[in-house]
C-alpha atoms as a PDB file:
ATOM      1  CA  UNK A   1       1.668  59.318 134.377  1.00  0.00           C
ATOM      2  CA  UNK A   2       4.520  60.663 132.507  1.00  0.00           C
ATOM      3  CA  UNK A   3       1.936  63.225 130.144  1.00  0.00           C
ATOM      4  CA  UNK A   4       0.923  64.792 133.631  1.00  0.00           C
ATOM      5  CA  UNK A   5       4.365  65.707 135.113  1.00  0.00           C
ATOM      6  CA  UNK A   6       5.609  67.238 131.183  1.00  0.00           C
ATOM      7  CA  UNK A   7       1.898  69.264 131.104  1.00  0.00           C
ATOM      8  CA  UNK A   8       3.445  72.214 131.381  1.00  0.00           C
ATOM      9  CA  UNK A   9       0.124  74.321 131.166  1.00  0.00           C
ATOM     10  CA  UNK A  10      -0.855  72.708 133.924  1.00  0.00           C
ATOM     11  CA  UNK A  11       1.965  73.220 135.956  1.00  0.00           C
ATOM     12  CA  UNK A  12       2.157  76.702 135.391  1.00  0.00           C
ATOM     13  CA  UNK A  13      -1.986  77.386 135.704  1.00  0.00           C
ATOM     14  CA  UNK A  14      -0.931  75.649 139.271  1.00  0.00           C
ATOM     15  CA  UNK A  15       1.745  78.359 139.695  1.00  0.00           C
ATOM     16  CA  UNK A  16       0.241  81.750 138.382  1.00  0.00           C
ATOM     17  CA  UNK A  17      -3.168  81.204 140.222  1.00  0.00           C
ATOM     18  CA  UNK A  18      -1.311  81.561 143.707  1.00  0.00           C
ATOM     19  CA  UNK A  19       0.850  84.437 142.456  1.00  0.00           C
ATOM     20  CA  UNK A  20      -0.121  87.781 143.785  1.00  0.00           C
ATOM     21  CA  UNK A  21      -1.941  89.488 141.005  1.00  0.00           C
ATOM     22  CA  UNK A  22       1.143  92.307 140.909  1.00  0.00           C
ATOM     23  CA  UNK A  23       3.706  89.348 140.364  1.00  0.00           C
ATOM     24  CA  UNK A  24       1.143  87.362 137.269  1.00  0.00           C
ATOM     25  CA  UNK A  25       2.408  89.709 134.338  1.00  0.00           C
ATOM     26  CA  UNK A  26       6.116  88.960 135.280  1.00  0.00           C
ATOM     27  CA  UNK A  27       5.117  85.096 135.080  1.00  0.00           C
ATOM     28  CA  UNK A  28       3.470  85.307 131.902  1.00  0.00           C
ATOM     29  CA  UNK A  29       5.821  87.284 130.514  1.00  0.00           C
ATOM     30  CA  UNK A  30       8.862  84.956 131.498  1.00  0.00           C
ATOM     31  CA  UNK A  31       7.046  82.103 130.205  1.00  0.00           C
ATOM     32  CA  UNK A  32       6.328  83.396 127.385  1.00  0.00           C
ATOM     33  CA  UNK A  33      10.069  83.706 126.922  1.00  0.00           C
ATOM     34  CA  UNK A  34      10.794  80.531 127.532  1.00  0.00           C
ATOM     35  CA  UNK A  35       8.539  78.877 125.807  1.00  0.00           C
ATOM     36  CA  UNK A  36       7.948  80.713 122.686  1.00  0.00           C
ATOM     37  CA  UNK A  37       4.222  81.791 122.987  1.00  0.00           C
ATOM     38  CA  UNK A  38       2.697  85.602 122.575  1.00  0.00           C
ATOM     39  CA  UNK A  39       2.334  88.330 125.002  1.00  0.00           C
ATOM     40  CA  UNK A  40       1.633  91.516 123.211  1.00  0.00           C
ATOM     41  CA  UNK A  41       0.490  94.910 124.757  1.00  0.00           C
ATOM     42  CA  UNK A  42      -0.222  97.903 122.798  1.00  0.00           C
ATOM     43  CA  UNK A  43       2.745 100.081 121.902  1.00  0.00           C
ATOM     44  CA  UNK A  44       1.421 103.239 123.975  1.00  0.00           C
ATOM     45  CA  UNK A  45      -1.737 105.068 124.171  1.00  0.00           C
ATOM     46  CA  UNK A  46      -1.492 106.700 120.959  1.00  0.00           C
ATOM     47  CA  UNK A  47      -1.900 103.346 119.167  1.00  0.00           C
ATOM     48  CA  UNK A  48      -3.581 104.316 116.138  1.00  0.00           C
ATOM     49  CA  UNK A  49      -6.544 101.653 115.908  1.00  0.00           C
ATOM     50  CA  UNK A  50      -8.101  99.372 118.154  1.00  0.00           C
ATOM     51  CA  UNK A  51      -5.606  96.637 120.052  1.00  0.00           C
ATOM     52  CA  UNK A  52      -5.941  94.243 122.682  1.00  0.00           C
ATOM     53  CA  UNK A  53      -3.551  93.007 124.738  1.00  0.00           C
ATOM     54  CA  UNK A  54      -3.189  88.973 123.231  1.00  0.00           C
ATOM     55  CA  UNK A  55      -1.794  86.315 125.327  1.00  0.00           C
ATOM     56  CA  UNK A  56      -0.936  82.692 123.850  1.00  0.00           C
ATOM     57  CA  UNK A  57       0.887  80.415 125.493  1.00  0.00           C
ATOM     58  CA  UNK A  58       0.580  76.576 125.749  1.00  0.00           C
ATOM     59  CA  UNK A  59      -1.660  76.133 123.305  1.00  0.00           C
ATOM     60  CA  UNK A  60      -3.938  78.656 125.170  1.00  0.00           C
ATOM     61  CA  UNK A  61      -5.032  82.247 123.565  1.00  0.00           C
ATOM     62  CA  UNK A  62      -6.727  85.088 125.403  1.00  0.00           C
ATOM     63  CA  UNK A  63      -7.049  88.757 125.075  1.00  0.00           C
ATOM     64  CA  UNK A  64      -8.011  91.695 126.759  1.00  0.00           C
ATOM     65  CA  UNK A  65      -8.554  95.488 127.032  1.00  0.00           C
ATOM     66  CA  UNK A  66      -5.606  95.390 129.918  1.00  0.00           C
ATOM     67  CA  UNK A  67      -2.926  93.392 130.914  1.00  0.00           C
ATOM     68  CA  UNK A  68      -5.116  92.290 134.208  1.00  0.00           C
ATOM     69  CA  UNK A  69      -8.049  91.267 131.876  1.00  0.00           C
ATOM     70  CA  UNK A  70      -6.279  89.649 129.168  1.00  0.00           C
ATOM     71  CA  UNK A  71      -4.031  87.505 131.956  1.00  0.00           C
ATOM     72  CA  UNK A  72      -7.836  86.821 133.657  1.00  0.00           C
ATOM     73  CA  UNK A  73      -8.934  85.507 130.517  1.00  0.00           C
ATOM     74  CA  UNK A  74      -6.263  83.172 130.096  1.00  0.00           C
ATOM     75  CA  UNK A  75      -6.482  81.901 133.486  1.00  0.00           C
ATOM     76  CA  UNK A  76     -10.464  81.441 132.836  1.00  0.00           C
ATOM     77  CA  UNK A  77      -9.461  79.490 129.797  1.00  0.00           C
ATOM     78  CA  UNK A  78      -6.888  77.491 130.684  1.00  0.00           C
ATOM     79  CA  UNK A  79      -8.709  76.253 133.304  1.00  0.00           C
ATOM     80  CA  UNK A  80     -11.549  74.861 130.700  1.00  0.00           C
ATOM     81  CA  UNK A  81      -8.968  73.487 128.822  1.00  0.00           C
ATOM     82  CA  UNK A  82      -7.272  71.720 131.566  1.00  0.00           C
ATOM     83  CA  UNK A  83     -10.949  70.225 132.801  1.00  0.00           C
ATOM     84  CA  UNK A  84     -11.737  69.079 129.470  1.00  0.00           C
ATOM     85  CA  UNK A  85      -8.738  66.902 128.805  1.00  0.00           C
ATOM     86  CA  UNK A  86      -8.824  65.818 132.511  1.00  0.00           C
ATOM     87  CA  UNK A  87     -12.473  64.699 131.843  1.00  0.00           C
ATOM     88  CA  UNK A  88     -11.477  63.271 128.290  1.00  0.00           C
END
């Protein structure tokens, strides 16, 4: 089916999952860039507020205290996603 070889959230869920966990924020992040979504970190520690890091990408959004957790989340997420329109 042509809709599952352009799903490119699926494609790349298939990719990060066997990344190292070191080498997933490089992944996300150059997806992000070529696909236009949203990876945002705080600015440093002295953020004035309270921020989470936000991750949205492929129709996917997640967010975390760190990097690791937000990057978890999406995983987690994506992963319901892609089972729900594979059970659909």
């Amino acid at each position: 089916m042509p809709s599952n070889i352009e799903n490119r959230r699926a494609r790349f869920y298939d990719r990060v999952i066997r990344l190292d966990v070191d080498d997933q924020p490089d992944a996300f992040f150059n997806e992000v860039i070529e696909t236009g979504g949203i990876y945002t970190t705080p600015r440093n520690e002295n953020w004035k507020g309270s921020h989470l890091v936000e991750i949205s990408l492929h129709g996917v959004s997640a967010f975390g205290m760190t990097e690791e957790e937000a990057i978890s989340n999406w995983i987690r997420q994506a992963r319901r996603v892609i089972r729900a329109e594979v059970s659909a």
